[in-house]
Protein backbone atom coordinates (compact mmCIF):
# COMPACT_ATOMS: atom_id res chain seq x y z
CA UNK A 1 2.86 -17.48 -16.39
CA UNK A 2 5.75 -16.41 -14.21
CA UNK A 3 7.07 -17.83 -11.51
CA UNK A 4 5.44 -16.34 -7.42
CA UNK A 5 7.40 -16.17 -4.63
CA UNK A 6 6.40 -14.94 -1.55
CA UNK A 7 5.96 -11.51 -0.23
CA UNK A 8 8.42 -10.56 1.76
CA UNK A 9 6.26 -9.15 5.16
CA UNK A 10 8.84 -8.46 7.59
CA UNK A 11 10.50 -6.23 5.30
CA UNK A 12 7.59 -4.03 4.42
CA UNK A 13 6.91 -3.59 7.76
CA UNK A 14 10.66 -3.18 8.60
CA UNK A 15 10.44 -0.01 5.73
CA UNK A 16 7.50 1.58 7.16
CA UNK A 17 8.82 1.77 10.89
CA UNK A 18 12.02 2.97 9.59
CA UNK A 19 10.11 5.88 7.19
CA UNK A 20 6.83 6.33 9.36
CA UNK A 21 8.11 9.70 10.69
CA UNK A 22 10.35 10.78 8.08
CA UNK A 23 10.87 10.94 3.70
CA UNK A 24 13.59 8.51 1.57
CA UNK A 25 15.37 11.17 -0.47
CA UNK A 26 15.11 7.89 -3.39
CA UNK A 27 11.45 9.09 -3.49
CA UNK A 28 9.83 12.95 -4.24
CA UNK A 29 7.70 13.65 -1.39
CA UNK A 30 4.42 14.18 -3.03
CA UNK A 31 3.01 16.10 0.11
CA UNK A 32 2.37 19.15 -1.20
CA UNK A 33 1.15 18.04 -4.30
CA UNK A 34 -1.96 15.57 -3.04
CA UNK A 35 -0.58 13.31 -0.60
CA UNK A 36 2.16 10.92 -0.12
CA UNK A 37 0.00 8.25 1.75
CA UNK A 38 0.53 6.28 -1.93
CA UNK A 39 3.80 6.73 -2.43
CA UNK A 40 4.50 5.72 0.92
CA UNK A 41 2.51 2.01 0.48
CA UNK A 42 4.06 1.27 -2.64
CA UNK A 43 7.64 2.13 -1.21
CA UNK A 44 6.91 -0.36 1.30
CA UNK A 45 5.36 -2.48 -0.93
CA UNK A 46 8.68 -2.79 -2.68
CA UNK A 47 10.51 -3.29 0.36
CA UNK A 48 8.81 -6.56 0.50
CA UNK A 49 8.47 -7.47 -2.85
CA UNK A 50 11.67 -6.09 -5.36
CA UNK A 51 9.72 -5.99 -8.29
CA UNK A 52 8.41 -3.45 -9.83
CA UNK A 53 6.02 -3.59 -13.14
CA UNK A 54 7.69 -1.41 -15.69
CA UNK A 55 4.50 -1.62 -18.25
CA UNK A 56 3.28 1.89 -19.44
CA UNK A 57 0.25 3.16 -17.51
CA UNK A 58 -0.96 -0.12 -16.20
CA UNK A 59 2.41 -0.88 -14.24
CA UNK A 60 3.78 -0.22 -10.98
CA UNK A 61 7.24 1.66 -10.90
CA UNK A 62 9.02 4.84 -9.75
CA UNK A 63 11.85 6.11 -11.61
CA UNK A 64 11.03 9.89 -10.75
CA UNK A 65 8.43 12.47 -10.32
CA UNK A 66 8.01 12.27 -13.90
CA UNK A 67 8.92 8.99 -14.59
CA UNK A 68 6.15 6.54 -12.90
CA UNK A 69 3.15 4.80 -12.90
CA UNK A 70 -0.14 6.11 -11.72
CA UNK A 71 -0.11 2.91 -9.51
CA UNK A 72 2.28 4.15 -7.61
CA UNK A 73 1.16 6.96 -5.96
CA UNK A 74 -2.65 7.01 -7.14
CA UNK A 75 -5.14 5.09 -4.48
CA UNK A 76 -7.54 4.00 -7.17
CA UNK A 77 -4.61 2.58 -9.45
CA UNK A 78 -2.85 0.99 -6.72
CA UNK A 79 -5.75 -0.90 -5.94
CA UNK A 80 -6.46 -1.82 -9.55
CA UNK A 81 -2.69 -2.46 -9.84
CA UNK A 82 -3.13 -5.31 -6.75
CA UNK A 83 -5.99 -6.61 -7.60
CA UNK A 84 -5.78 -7.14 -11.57
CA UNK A 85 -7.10 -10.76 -13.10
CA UNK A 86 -4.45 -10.90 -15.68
CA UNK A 87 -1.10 -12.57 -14.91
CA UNK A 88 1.63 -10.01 -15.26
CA UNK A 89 5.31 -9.30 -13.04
CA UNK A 90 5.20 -7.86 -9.46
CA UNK A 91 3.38 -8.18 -6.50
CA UNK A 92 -0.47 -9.15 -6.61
CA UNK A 93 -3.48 -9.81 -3.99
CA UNK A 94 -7.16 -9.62 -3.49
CA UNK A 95 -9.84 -7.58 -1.85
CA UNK A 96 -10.66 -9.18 1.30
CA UNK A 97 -12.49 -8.75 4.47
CA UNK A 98 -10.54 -7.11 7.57
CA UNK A 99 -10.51 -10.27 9.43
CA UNK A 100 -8.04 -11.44 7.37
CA UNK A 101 -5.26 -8.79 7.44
CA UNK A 102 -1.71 -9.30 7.79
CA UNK A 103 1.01 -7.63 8.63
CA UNK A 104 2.45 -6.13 5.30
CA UNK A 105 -1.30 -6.03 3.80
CA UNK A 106 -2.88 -2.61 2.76
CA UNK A 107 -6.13 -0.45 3.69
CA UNK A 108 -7.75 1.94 1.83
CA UNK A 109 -10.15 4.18 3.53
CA UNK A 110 -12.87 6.11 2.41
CA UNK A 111 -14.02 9.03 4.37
CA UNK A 112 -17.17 10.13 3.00
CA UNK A 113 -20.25 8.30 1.31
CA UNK A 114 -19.94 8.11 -1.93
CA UNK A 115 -16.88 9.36 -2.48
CA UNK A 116 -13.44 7.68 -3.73
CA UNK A 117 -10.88 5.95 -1.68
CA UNK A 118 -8.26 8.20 -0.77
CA UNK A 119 -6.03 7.19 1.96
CA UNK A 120 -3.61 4.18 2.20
CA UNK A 121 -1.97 2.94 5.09
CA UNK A 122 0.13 -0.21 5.55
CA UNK A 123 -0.79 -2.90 7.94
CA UNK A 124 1.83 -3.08 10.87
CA UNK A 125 0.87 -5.14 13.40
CA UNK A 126 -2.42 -7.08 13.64
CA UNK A 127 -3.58 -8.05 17.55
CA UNK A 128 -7.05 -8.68 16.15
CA UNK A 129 -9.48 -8.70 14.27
CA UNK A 130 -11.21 -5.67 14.79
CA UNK A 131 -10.09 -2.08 13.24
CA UNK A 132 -9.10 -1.81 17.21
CA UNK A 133 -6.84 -4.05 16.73
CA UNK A 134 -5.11 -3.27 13.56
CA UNK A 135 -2.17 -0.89 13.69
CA UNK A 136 -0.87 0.84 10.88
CA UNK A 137 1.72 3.20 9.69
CA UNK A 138 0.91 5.90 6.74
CA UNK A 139 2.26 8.91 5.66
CA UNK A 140 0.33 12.39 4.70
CA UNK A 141 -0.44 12.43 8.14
CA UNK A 142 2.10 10.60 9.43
CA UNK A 143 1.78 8.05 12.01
CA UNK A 144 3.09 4.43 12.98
CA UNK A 145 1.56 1.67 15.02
CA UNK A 146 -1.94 4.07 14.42
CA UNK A 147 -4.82 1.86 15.11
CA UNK A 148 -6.89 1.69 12.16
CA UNK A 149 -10.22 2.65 14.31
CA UNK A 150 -8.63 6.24 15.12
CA UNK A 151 -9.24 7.18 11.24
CA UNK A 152 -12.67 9.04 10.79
CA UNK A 153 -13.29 6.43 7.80
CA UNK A 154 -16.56 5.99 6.32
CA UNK A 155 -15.72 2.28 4.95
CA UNK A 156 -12.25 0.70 3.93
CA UNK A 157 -11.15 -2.35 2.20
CA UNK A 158 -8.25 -4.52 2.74
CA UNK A 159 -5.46 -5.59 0.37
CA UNK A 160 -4.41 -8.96 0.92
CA UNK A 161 -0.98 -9.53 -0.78
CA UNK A 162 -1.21 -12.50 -2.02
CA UNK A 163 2.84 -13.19 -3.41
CA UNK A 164 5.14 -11.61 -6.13
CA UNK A 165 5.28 -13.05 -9.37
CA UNK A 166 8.72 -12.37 -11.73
């Protein structure tokens, strides 16, 4: 198995107040073309972690708009990117409950019964436990230090980073 190391918070946080309210020409803006909420988390994702999973399909990487995984800027993947059992390079974590975000962590909100999870923001500053109390910065809309509450969400879940493996 590889070696983890930890996630680097304070730098994913760091990235997303410095790109809250604007676009790093390293990345295509994918704004007009569904969202670039994604894109957005893993880029700060990345800031904290300096990995990235170069596997076909299943990985997490940006090269260009045509060269990159469907973790990167696809909610669904992302999550099943994070959250995969088997042991592979880059950064991992865990569904958990809200109470136990951190700065750095991810939620993915769901706006409708039913329907998929489409938005994710990047936890920025945690002053509780309550979706009150958790700010976040995002990008489609974009917004910094955004409590989570003012989202019209229907139910979320939280992405615990849990380290980086190499």
């Amino acid at each position: 198995m590889p070696d983890i190391r930890p996630y680097d918070r304070a730098a994913a946080v760091g990235y997303a107040h410095q790109w809250a309210h604007g676009r790093n020409p390293a990345y295509y803006p994918f704004d007009q073309i569904g969202g670039d909420c994604t894109s957005f988390a893993s880029q700060c994702l990345y800031a904290g972690a300096g990995i990235m999973n170069f596997t076909p399909t299943y990985g997490w990487y940006y090269r260009s708009l045509r060269d990159r995984a469907p973790a990167w800027t696809g909610v669904p993947y992302f999550y099943n990117f994070l959250t995969r059992t088997a042991a592979s390079k880059g950064p991992f974590g865990m569904n958990a409950p809200l109470d136990q975000a951190e700065e750095g962590d991810f939620v993915q909100l769901r706006f409708a019964p039913g329907a998929p999870f489409t938005h994710t923001p990047v936890v920025v500053a945690v002053l509780g436990k309550t979706p009150e109390e958790i700010l976040v910065a995002a990008h489609s809309e974009d917004s910094d230090f955004r409590p989570l509450s003012s989202y019209p969400y229907e139910s979320l879940r939280l992405i615990h980073i849990l380290g980086v493996r190499g």
